[in-house]
Protein backbone atom coordinates (compact mmCIF):
# COMPACT_ATOMS: atom_id res chain seq x y z
CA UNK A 1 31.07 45.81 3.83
CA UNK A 2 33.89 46.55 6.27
CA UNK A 3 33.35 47.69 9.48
CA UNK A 4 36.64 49.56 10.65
CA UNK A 5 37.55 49.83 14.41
CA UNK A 6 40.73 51.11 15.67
CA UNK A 7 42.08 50.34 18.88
CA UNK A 8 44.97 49.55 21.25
CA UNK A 9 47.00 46.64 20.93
CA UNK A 10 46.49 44.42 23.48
CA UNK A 11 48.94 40.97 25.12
CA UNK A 12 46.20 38.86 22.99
CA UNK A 13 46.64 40.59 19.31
CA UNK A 14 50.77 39.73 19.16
CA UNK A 15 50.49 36.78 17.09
CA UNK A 16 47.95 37.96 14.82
CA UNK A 17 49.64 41.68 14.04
CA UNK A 18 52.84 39.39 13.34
CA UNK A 19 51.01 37.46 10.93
CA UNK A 20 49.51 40.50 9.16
CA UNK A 21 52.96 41.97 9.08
CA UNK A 22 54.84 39.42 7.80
CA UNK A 23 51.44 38.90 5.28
CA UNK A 24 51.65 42.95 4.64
CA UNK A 25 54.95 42.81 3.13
CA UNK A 26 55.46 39.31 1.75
CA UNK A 27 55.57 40.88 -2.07
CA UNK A 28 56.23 45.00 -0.97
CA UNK A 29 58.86 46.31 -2.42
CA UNK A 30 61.68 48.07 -0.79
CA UNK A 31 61.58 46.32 2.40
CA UNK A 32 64.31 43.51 4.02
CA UNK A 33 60.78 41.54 5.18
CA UNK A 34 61.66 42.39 8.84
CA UNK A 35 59.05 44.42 10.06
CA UNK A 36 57.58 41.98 12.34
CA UNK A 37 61.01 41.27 14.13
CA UNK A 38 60.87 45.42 14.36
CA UNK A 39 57.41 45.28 15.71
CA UNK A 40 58.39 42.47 18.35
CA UNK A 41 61.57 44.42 19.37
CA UNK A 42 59.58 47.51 19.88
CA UNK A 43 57.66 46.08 22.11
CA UNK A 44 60.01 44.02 24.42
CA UNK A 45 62.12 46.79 24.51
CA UNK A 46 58.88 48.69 25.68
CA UNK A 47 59.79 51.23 22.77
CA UNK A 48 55.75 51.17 21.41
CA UNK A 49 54.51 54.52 22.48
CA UNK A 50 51.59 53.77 19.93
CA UNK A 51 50.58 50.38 18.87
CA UNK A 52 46.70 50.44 17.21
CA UNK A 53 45.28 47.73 15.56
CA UNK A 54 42.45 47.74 12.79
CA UNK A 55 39.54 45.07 13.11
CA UNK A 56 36.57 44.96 10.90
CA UNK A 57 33.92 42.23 12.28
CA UNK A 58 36.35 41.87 14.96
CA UNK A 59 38.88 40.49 12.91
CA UNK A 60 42.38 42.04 12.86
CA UNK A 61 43.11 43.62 9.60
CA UNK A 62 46.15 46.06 10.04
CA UNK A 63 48.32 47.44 12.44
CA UNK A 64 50.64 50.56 12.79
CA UNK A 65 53.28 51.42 15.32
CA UNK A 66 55.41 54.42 16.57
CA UNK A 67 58.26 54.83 18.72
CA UNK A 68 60.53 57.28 19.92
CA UNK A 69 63.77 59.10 17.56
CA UNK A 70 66.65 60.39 18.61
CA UNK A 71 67.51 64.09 16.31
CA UNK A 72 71.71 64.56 16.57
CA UNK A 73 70.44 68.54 17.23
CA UNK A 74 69.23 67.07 20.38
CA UNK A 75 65.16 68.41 19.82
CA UNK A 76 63.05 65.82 22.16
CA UNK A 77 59.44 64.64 21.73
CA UNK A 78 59.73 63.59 18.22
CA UNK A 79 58.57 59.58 17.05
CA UNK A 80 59.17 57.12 14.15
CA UNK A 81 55.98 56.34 12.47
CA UNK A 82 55.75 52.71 11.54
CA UNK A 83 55.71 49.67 10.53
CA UNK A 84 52.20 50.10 9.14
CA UNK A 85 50.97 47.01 7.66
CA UNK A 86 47.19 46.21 6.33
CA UNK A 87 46.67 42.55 4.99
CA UNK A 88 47.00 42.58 1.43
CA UNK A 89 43.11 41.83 0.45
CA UNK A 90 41.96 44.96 2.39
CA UNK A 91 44.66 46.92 1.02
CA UNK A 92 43.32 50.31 -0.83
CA UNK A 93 40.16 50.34 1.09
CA UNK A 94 41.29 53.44 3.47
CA UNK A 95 42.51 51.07 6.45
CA UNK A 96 46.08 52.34 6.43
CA UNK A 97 45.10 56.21 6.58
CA UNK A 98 42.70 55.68 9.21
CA UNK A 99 45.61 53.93 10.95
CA UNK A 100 47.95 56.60 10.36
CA UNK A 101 45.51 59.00 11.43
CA UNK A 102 44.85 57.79 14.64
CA UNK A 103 48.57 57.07 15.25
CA UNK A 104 49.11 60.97 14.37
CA UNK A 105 46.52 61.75 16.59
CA UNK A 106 47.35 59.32 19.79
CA UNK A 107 50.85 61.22 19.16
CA UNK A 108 49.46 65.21 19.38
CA UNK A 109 47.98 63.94 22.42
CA UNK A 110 50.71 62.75 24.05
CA UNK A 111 52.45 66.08 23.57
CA UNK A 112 54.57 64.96 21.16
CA UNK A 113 56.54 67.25 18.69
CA UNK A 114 56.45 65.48 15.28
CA UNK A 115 56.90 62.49 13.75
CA UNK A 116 59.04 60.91 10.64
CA UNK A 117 58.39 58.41 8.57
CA UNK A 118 60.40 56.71 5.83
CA UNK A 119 57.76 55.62 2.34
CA UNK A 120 56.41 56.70 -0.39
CA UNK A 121 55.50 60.94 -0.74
CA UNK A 122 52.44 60.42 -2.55
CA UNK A 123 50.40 58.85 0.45
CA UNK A 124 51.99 60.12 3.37
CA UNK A 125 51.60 64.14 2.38
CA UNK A 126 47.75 63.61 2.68
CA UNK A 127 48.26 63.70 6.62
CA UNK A 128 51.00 66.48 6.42
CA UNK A 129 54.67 64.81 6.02
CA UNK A 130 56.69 66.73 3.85
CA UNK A 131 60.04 65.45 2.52
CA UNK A 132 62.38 67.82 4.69
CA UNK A 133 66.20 68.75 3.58
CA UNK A 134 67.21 69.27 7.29
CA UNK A 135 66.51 65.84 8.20
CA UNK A 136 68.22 63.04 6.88
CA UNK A 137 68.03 58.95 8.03
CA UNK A 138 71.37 58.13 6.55
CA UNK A 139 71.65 55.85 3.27
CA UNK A 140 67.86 56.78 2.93
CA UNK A 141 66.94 58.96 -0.20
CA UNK A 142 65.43 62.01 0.94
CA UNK A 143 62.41 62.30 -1.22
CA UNK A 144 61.29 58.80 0.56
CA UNK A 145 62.04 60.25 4.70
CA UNK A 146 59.28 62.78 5.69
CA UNK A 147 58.37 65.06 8.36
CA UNK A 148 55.35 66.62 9.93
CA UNK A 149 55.97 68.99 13.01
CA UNK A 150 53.20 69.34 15.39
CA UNK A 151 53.75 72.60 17.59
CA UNK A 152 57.09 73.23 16.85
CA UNK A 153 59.48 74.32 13.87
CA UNK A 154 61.47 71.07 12.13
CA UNK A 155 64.75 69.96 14.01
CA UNK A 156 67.65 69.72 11.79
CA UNK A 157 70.13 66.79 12.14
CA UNK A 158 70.49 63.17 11.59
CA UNK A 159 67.29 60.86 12.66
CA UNK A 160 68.10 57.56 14.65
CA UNK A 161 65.18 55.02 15.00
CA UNK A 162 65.21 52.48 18.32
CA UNK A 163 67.84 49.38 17.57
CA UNK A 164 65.07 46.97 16.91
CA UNK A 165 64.86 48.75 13.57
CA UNK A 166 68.77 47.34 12.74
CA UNK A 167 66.54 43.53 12.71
């Protein structure tokens, strides 16, 4: 039986969330297997506003991040949600959403505006994104880029992740 804790990222955990990133997406499709190398920039770059990990047993088991946006309609306090990675045997056992949750959450408190995230519609509505004509990520279809606001109506404009997302 897993035992789910969410917390933090701390100096000790960088190895292991690379491993379960690179692990996480090994055989995921639509992805250019650098999420890791995103992770890692994010963090030099001290771009990680939120960086949780998931241990069960004290083992890590998934990790999510999220980092600041730039909107071209110049609106302020929104984020990027992601990577989100979960090793692939604890995959569909609720790890991810309680990941994304608390990400969501750790962002509200921070007084943050919204938060986009680029995947698939049919998990991501559950915590509120909607796929949202005024914002576009560029070559991106735009059933697969989504938007919750927070406390504030949607931005309109052209969404630019940190440059450790170009890895």
């Amino acid at each position: 039986m897993m035992d789910i804790t969410i917390r933090p990222e701390t100096n000790a955990d960088t190895a292991t969330i690379e491993a379960v990133t690179v692990a996480a997406f090994l055989n995921a499709e639509h992805t250019s297997h650098t999420e890791q190398l995103i992770v890692d920039g994010l963090r030099r770059a001290g771009a990680l506003t939120v960086s949780l990990v998931a241990e069960d047993h004290g083992e890590i088991v998934g990790h999510v991040a999220a980092s600041p946006v730039v909107i071209s309609d110049g609106t302020a306090g929104w984020y990027g949600l992601g990577p989100l990675s979960v090793k692939p045997e604890c995959q569909k056992r609720g790890i991810g959403s309680k990941l994304v949750q608390e990400a969501l959450d750790r962002l509200r408190e921070l007084g943050a505006s919204g938060c986009v995230v680029l995947g698939d519609l049919r998990y991501y509505e559950r915590f509120g994104f909607r796929a949202e004509a005024g914002l576009i990520l560029p070559d991106v279809p735009h059933e697969y880029f989504m938007a919750v606001a927070f406390s504030t109506s949607l931005p309109h404009g052209i969404v630019t992740y940190h440059e450790a997302f170009n890895a």
